[in-house]
Protein backbone atom coordinates (compact mmCIF):
# COMPACT_ATOMS: atom_id res chain seq x y z
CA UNK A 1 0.00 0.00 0.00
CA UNK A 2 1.27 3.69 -1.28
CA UNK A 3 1.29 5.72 2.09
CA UNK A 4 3.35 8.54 -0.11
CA UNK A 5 3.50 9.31 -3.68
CA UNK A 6 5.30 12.46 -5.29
CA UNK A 7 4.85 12.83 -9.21
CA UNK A 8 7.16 15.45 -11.20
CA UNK A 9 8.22 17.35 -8.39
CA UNK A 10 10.35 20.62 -9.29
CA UNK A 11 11.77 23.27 -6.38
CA UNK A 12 13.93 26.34 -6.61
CA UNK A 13 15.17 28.68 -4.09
CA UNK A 14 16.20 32.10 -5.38
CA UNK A 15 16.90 31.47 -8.88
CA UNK A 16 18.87 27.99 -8.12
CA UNK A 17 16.98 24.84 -8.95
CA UNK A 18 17.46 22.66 -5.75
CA UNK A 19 14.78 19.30 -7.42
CA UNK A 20 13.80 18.41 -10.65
CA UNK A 21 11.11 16.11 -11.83
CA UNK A 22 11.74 14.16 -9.08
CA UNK A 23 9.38 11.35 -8.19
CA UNK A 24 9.23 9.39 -4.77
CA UNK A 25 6.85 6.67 -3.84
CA UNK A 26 6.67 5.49 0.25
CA UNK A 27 4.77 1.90 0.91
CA UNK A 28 3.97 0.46 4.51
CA UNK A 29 6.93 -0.44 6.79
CA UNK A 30 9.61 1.05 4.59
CA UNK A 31 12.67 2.36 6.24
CA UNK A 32 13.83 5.15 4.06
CA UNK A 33 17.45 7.05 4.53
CA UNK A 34 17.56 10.08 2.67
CA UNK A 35 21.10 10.69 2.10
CA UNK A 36 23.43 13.59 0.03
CA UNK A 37 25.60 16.17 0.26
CA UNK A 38 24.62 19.41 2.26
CA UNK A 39 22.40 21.63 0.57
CA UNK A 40 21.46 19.28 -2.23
CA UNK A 41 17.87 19.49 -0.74
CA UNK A 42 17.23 16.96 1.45
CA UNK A 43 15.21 18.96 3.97
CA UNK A 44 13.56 20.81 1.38
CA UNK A 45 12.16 17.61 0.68
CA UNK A 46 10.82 17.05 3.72
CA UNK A 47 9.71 20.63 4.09
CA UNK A 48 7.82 19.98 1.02
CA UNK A 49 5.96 16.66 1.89
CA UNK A 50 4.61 17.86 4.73
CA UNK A 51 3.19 21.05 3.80
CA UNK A 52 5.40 23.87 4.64
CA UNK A 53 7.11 24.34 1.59
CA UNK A 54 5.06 25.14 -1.68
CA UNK A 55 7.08 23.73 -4.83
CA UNK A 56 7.45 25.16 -8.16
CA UNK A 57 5.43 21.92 -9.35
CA UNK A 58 4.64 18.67 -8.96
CA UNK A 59 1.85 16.42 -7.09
CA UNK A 60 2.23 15.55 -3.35
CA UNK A 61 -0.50 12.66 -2.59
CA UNK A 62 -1.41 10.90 0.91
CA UNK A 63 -3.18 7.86 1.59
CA UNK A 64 -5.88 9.37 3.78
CA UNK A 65 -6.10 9.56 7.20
CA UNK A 66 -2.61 9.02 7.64
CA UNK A 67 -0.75 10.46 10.18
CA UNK A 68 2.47 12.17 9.89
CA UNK A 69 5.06 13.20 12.48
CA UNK A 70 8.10 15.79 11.69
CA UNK A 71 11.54 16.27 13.86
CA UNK A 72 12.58 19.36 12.30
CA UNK A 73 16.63 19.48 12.52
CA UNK A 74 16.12 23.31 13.72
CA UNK A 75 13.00 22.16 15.70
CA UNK A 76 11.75 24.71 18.40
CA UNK A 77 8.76 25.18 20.45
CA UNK A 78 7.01 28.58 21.13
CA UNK A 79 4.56 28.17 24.55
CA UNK A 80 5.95 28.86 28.10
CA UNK A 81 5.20 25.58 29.06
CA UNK A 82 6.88 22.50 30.95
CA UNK A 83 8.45 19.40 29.96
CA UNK A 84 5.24 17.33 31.03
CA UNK A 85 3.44 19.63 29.27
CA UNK A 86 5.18 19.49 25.60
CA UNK A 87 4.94 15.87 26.09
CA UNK A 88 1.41 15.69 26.78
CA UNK A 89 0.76 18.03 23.70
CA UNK A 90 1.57 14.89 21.60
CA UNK A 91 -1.90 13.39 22.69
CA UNK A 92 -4.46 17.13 22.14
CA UNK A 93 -5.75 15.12 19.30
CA UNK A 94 -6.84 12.38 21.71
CA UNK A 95 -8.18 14.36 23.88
CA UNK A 96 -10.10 15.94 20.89
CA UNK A 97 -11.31 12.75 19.77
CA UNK A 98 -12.43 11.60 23.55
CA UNK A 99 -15.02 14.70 23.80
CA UNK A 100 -16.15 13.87 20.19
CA UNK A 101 -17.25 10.59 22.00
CA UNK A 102 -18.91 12.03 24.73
CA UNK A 103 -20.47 15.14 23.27
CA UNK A 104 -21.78 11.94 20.53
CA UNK A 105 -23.27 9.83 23.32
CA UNK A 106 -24.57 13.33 24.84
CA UNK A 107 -27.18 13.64 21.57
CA UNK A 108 -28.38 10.02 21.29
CA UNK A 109 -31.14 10.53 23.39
CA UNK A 110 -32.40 12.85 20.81
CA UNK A 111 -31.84 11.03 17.48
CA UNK A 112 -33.65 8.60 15.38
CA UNK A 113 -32.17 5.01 14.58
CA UNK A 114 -30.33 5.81 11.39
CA UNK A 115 -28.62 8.51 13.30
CA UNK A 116 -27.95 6.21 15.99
CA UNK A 117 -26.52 3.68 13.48
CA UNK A 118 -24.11 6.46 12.13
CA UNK A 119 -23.36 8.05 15.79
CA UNK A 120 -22.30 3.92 16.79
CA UNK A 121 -20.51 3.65 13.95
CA UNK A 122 -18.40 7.10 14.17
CA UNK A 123 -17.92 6.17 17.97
CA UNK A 124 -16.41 2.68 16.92
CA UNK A 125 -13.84 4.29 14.73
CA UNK A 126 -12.77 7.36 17.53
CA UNK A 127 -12.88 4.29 20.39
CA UNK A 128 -10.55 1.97 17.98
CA UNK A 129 -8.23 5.37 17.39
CA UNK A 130 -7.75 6.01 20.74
CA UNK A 131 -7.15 2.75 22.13
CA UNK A 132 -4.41 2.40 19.86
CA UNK A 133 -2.45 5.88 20.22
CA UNK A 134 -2.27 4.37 24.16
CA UNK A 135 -4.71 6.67 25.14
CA UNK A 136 -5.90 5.23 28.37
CA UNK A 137 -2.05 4.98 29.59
CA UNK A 138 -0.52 8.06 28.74
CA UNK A 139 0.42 8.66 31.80
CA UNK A 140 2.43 5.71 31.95
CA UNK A 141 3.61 6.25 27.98
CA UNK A 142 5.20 9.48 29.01
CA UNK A 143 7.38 7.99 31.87
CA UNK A 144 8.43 5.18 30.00
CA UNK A 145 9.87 7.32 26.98
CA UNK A 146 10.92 10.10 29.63
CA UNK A 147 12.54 7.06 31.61
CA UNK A 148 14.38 5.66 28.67
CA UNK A 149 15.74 8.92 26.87
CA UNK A 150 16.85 10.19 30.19
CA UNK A 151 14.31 13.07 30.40
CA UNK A 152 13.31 12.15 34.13
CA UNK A 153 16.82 13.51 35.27
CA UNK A 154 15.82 16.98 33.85
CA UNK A 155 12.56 16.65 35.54
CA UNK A 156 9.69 17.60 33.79
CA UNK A 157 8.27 20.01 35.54
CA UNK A 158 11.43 22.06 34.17
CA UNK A 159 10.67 25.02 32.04
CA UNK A 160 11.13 23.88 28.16
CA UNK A 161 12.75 27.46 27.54
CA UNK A 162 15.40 27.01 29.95
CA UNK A 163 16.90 23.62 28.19
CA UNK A 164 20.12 23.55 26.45
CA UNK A 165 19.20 22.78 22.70
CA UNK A 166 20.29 19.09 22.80
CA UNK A 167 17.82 19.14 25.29
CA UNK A 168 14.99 20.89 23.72
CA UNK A 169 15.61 18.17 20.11
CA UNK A 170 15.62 15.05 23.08
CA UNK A 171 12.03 16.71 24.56
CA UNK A 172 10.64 17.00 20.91
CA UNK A 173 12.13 13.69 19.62
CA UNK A 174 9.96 11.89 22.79
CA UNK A 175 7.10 13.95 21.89
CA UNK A 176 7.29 12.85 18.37
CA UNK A 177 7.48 9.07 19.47
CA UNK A 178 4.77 9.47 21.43
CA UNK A 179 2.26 10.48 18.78
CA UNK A 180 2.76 7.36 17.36
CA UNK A 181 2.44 8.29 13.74
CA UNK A 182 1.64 6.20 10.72
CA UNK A 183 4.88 7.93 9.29
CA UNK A 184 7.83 8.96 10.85
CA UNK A 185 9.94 12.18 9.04
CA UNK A 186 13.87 12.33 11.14
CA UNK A 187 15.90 14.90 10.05
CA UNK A 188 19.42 14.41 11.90
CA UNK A 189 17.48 13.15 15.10
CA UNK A 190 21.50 11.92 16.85
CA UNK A 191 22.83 15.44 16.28
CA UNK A 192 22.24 16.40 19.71
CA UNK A 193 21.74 12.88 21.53
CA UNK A 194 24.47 11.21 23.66
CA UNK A 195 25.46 7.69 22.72
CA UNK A 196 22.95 6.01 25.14
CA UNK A 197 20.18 7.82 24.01
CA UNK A 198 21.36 6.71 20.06
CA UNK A 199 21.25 3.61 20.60
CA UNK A 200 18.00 3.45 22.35
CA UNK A 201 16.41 5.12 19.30
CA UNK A 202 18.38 2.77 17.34
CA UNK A 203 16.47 -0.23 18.96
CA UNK A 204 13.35 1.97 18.51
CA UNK A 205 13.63 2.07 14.94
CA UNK A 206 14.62 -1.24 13.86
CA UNK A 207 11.82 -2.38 15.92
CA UNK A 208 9.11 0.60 14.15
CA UNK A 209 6.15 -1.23 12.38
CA UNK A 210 5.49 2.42 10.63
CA UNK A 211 7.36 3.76 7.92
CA UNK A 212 9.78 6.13 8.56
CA UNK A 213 12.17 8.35 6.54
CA UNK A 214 15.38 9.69 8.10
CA UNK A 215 17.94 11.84 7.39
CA UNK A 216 21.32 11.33 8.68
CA UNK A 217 25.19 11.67 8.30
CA UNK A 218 25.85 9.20 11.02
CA UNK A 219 26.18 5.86 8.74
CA UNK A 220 26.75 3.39 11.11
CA UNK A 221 23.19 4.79 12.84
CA UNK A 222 21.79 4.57 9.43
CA UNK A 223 22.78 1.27 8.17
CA UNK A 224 21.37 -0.13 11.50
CA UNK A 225 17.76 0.70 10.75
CA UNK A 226 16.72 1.45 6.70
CA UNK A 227 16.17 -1.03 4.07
CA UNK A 228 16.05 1.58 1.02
CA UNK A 229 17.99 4.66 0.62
CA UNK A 230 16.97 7.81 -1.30
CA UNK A 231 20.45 9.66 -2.68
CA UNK A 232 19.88 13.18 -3.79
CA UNK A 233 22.30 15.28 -5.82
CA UNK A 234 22.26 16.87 -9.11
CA UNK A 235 18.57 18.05 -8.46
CA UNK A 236 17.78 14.02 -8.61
CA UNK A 237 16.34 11.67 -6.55
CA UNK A 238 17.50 7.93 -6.69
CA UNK A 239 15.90 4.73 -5.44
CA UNK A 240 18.24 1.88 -3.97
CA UNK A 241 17.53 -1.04 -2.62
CA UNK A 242 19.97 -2.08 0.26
CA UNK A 243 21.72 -0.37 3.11
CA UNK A 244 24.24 2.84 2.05
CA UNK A 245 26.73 0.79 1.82
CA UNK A 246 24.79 -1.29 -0.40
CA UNK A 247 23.60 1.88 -2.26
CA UNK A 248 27.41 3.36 -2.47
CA UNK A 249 28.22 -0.11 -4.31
CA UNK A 250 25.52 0.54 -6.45
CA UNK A 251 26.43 4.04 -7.33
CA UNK A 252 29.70 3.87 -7.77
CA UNK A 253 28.61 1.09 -10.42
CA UNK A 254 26.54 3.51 -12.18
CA UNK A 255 29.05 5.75 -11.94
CA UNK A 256 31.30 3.42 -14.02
CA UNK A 257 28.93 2.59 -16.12
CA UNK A 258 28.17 6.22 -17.46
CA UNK A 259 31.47 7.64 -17.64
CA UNK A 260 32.07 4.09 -19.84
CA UNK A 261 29.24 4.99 -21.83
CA UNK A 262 30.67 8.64 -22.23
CA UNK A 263 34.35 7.46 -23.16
CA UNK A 264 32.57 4.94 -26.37
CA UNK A 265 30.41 7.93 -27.15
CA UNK A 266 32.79 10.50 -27.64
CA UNK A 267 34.60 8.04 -29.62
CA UNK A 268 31.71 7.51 -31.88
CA UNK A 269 30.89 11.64 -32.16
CA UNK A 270 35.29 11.93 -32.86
CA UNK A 271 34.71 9.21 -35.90
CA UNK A 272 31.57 10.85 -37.38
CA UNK A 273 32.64 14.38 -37.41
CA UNK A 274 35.90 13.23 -39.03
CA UNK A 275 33.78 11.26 -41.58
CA UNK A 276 31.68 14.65 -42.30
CA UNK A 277 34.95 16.99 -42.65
CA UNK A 278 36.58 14.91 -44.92
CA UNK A 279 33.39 13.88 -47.14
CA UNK A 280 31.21 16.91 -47.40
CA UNK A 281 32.69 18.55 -50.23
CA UNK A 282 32.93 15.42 -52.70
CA UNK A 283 30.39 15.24 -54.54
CA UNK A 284 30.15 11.67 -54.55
CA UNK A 285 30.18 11.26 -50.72
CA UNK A 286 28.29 13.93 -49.80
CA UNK A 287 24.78 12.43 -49.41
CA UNK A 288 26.76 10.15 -47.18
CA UNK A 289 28.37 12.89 -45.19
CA UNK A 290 25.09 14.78 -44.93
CA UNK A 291 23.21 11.33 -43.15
CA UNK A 292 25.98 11.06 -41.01
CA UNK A 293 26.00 14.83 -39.64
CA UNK A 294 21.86 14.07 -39.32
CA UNK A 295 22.99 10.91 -37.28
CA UNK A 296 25.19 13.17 -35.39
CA UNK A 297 22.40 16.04 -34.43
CA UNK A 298 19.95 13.63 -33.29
CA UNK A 299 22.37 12.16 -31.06
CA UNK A 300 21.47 12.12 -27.20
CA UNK A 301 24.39 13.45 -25.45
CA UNK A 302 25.74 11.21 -22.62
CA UNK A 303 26.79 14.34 -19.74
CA UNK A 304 28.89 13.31 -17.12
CA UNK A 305 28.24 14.88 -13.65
CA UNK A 306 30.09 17.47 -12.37
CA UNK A 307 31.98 16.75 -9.45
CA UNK A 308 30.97 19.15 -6.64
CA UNK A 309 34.12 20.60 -5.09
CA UNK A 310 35.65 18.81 -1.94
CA UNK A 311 36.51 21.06 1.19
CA UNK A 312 39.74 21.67 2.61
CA UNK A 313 39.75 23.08 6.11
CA UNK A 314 43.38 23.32 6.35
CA UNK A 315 44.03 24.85 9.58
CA UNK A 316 45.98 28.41 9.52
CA UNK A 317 48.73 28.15 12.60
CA UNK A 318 51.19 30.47 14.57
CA UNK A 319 53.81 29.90 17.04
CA UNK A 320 53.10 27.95 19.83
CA UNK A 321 51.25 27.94 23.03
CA UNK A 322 53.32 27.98 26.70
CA UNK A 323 53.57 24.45 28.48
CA UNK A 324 50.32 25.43 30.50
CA UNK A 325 47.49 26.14 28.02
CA UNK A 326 44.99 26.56 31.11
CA UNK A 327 44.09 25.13 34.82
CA UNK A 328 41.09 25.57 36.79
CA UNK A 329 41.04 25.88 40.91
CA UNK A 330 38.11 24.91 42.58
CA UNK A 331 35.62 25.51 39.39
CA UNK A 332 31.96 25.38 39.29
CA UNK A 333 29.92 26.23 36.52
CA UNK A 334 26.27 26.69 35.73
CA UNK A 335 23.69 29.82 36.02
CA UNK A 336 21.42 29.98 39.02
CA UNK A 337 22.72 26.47 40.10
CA UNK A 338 25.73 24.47 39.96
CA UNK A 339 26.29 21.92 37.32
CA UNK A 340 29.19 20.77 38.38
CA UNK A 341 31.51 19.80 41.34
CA UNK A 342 34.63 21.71 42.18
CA UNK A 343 36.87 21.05 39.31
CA UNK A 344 40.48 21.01 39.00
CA UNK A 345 41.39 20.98 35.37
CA UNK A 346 44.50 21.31 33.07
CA UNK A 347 45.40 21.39 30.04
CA UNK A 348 49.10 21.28 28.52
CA UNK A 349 50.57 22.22 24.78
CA UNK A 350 49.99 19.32 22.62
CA UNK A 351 47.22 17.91 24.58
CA UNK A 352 43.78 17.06 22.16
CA UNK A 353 41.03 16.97 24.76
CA UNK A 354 37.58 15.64 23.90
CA UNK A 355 34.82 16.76 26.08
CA UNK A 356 31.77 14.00 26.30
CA UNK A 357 28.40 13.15 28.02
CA UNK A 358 24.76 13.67 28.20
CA UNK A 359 22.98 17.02 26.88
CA UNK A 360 22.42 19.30 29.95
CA UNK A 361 25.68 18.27 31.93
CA UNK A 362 27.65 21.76 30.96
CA UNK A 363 29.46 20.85 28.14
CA UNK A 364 29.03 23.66 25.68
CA UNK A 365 28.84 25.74 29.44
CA UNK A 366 32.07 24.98 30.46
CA UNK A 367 33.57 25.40 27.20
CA UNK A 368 32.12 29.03 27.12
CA UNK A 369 32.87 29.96 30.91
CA UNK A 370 36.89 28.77 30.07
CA UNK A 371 36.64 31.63 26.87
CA UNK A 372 34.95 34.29 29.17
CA UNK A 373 31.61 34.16 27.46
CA UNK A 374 29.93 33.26 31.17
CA UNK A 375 31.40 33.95 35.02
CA UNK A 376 31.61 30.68 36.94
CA UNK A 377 29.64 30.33 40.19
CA UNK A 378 32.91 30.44 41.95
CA UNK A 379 36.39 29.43 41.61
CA UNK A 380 39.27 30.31 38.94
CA UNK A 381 40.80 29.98 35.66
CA UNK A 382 44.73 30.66 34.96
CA UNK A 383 45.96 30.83 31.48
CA UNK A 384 49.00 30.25 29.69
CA UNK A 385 50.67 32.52 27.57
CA UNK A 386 50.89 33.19 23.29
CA UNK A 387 47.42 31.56 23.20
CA UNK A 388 45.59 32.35 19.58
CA UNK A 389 42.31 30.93 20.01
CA UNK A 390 39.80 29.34 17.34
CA UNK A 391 35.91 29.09 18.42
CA UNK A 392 33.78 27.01 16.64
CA UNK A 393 30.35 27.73 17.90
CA UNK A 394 27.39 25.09 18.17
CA UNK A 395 24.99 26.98 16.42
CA UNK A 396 24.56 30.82 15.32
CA UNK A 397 21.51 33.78 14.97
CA UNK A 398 22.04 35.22 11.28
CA UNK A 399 20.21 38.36 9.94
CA UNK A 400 20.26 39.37 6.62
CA UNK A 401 23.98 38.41 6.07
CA UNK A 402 24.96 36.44 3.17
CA UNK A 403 28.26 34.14 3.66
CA UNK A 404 30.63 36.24 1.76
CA UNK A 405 29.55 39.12 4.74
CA UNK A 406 30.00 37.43 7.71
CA UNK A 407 33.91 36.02 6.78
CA UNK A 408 34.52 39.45 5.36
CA UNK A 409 33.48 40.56 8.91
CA UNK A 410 35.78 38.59 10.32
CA UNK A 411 38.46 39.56 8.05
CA UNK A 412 38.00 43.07 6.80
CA UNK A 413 41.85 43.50 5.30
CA UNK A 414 40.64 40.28 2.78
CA UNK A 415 39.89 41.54 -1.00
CA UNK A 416 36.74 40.12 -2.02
CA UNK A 417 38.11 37.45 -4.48
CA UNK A 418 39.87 36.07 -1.56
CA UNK A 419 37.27 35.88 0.64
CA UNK A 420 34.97 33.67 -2.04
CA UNK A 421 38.28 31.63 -2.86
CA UNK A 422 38.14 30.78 1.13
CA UNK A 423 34.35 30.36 1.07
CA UNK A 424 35.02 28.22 -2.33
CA UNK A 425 37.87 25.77 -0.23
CA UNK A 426 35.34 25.06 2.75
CA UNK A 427 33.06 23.41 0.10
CA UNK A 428 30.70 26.12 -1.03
CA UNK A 429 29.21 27.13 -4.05
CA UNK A 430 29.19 30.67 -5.72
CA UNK A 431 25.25 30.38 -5.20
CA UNK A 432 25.34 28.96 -1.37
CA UNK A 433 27.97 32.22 -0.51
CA UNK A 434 26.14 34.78 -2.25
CA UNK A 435 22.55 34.07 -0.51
CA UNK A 436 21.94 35.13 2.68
CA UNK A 437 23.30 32.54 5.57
CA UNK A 438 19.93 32.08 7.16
CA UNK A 439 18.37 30.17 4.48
CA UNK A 440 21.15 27.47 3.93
CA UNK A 441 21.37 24.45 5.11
CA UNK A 442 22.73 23.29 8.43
CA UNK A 443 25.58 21.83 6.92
CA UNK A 444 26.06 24.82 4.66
CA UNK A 445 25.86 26.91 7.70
CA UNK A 446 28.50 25.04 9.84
CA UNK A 447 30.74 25.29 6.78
CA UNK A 448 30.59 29.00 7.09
CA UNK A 449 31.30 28.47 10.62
CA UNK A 450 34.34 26.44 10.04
CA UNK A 451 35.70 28.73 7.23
CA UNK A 452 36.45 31.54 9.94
CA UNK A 453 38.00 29.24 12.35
CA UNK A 454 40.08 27.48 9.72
CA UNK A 455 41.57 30.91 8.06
CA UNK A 456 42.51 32.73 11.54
CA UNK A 457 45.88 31.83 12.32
CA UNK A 458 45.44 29.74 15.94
CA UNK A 459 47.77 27.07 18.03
CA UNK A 460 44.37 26.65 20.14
CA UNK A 461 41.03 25.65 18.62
CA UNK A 462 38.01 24.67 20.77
CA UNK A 463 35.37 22.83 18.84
CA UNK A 464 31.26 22.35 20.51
CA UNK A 465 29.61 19.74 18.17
CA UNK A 466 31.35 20.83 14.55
CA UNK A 467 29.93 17.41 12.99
CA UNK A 468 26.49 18.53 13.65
CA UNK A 469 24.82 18.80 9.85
CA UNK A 470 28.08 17.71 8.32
CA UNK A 471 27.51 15.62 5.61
CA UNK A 472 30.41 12.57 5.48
CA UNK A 473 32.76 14.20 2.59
CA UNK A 474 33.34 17.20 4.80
CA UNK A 475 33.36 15.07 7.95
CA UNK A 476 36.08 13.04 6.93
CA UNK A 477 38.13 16.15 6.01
CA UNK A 478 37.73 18.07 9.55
CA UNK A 479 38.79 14.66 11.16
CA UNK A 480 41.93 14.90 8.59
CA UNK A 481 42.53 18.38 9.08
CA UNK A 482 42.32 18.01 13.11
CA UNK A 483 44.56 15.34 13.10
CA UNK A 484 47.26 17.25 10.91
CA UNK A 485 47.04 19.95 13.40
CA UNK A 486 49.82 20.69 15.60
CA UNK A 487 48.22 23.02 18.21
CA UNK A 488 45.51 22.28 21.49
CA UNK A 489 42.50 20.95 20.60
CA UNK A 490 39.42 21.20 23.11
CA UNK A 491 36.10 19.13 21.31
CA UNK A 492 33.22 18.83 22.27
CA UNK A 493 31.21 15.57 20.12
CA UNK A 494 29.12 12.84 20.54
CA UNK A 495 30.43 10.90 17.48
CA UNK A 496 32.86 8.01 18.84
CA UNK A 497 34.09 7.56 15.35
CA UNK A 498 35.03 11.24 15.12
CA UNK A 499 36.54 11.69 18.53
CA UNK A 500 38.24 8.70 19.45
CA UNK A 501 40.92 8.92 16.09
CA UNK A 502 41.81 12.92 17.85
CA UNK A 503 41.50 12.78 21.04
CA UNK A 504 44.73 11.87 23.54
CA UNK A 505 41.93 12.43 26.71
CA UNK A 506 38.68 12.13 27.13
CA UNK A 507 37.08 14.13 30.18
CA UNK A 508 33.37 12.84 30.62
CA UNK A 509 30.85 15.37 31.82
CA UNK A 510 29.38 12.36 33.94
CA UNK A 511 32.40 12.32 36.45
CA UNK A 512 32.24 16.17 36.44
CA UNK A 513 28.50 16.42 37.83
CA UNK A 514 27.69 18.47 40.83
């Protein structure tokens, strides 16, 4: 059974076409990955099949009464409201459907039997609804999924606005799960989860009846659930069968295959222009020349792909740092209430220091009371000397500035050219620097991001979740580029695979908690 069916779709964004012609079709119980390269259009995609953005063209059709259920990567929630209470929002349409009931039974004293017939009958379909969304349980729904993504240690009577944003994306991930929908729509749902709390959704998903599609640069989290994978690129979407592994095989074949297909055309198009140079003034080949250049017009050109360009985040450097880098006496972090215990840190030249744990323990905190950006509760921080520090920020509020703005910001004394020619090395397109930064992608954004770190000459970089919307090219080159590097690193990351191949310590949040 089609749950999903897209015919023809096409979608541009400010004069670039992002999809063309695409067509999709979702049946019960697949497992779809939706994988390419940042800004290829992956969450326009999404955006798009559920309603909130309008393509160019195209058909979007539902099997009815299905229910869909969106994690937004830049998810948010407006009300002033609770933890409990954004939970319990994933059942209003329950609640809905239990007055319908009542207010029906209410008017059955004042209908005739046909009525009653259809009241009974509506009834029958609310009660079977209900009963299966776990309505009479909820209660006990919400503390399970609290219980099992760690939510119950936040406590949910907390205010939602005062979570960190890991902690906001774990709230509306449960919330999600919760509704139980027919359909499930993940876009990057590990970027802010701890490795517990991945694989628990990894068990979740392998064990969905539903379909699901899901986003995601974290392979080994991807292989583990999907059966098909979606690759978009080139303003194409392509069906294949088989884990991404499976579907790299696959392409890579294709691949082959085309450029093949290319080599023996251009051979053939070499051969038949020759033939029509050398015959088309004789008059007794001519007619011959003339079918050949008609052969030759009518010809479907094979095109091979362009390659899009690689980044480089080669890593500007200077000097080097003291022996000390910095130490902490007697530390405690947090805002009106300690996070953690008294610490006593340090951290030497040529030490690469990844910081890990649960959201909500004070990693990206302690990372921005060491810089200065917040005062600790109490104790102090003493710093080496000759530091040149690099920040690369979780995430970042953009006006109206376009990407070619905000590193000429940066680094007024550039000339323009060389300002694109960095933008151009991180991985971006003329098109992706020259629109405004708030309406690229994540990983687009965190290239930006990177690009100012990368180009300011440091022998200290500290790091809070730079994988986050990566897509697995430009993954693989930070990991390079951070392992070339010959000054401090301090990183914040969930990613075991990223982490593990940089790190030379690994300070866990867990054994820092107040």
């Amino acid at each position: 059974m089609s749950i999903l069916t897209v015919t023809n779709l096409d979608h541009s964004y400010g004069g670039r076409q992002i999809l063309s012609n695409v067509n999709f079709r979702l049946l019960k119980g697949e497992h779809v990955g939706l994988v390419g390269p940042n800004g290829e259009g992956k969450s326009s995609f999404m955006n798009i099949i559920t309603g909130k953005l309008i393509p160019d063209q195209g058909n979007i059709e539902w099997a009815k009464y299905v229910k869909v259920g969106y994690l937004d990567q830049l998810a948010s929630y407006e009300k002033d409201v609770t933890v409990k209470e954004v939970l319990q929002d994933a059942f209003v349409d329950l609640f809905e459907k239990e007055a319908r009931i009542n207010e029906i039974y209410m008017s059955m004293a004042d209908v005739d039997e046909s009525e009653m017939d259809s009241l009974m009958e509506e009834v029958g379909i609310l009660q079977d609804i209900i009963e299966h969304r776990d309505f009479y349980v909820i209660d006990a729904k919400i503390d399970e999924i609290s219980r099992a993504m760690g939510l119950l240690d936040l406590g949910l009577e907390t205010p939602f606005k005062e979570l960190s944003g890991g902690q906001r994306s774990k709230v509306l991930l449960c919330k999600l799960l919760l509704e139980k929908p027919d359909i499930l729509m993940l876009d990057e749902p590990t970027n802010y989860l701890d490795e517990e709390h991945i694989d628990w959704l990894r068990r979740y998903l392998q064990e969905y009846e539903n379909a699901f599609i899901l986003i995601s640069h974290d392979i080994s989290f991807l292989n583990s659930v999907i059966n098909l994978i979606y690759h978009v690129e080139n303003n194409e979407l392509n069906r294949y069968v088989g884990d991404y592994s499976e579907f790299e095989r696959l392409r890579d074949l294709k691949k082959r295959q085309v450029e093949q297909a290319f080599k023996k055309q251009q051979q053939e198009i070499r051969e038949l222009e020759d033939f029509v140079q050398r015959n088309k003034a004789r008059v007794a080949t001519r007619n011959m020349a003339m079918s050949r250049k008609k052969i030759l017009d009518k010809m479907e050109k094979i095109e091979l792909v362009r390659e899009k360009p690689k980044p480089e985040f080669d890593m500007k450097q200077i000097g080097s740092t003291s022996k000390l880098i910095f130490e902490t006496k007697d530390l405690i972090i947090g805002y009106d209430k300690p996070l953690t215990q008294p610490l006593n840190l340090r951290m030497d030249r040529g030490d690469r220091i990844a910081i890990i744990g649960p959201n909500g323990l004070g990693k990206t905190t302690l990372i921005n009371t060491i810089l200065g950006k917040i005062k600790p509760i109490s104790g102090e921080i003493h710093f080496g000397q000759n530091l040149h520090i690099g920040y690369f920020e979780q995430e970042m509020e953009y006006d109206t500035q376009t990407a070619i703005d905000v590193l000429w910001d940066e680094f007024p004394s550039l000339q323009q050219f060389e300002v694109r020619a960095a933008l151009a090395k991180c991985g971006l397109t003329t098109e992706q620097y020259e629109s405004q930064v708030k309406v690229l992608s994540g990983g687009e954004k965190a290239k930006v991001r990177l690009c100012k770190v990368i180009n300011k000459p440091t022998n200290l970089v500290m790091l809070d979740e730079p994988t986050n919307h990566l897509d697995n090219v430009a993954k693989d080159e930070l990991k390079r580029a951070l392992k070339e590097y010959k000054g401090g690193i301090f990183l914040i990351s969930h990613e075991r695979d990223f982490y593990t191949e940089i790190a030379t310590q690994i300070w866990d949040m867990e054994d820092f908690r107040a």
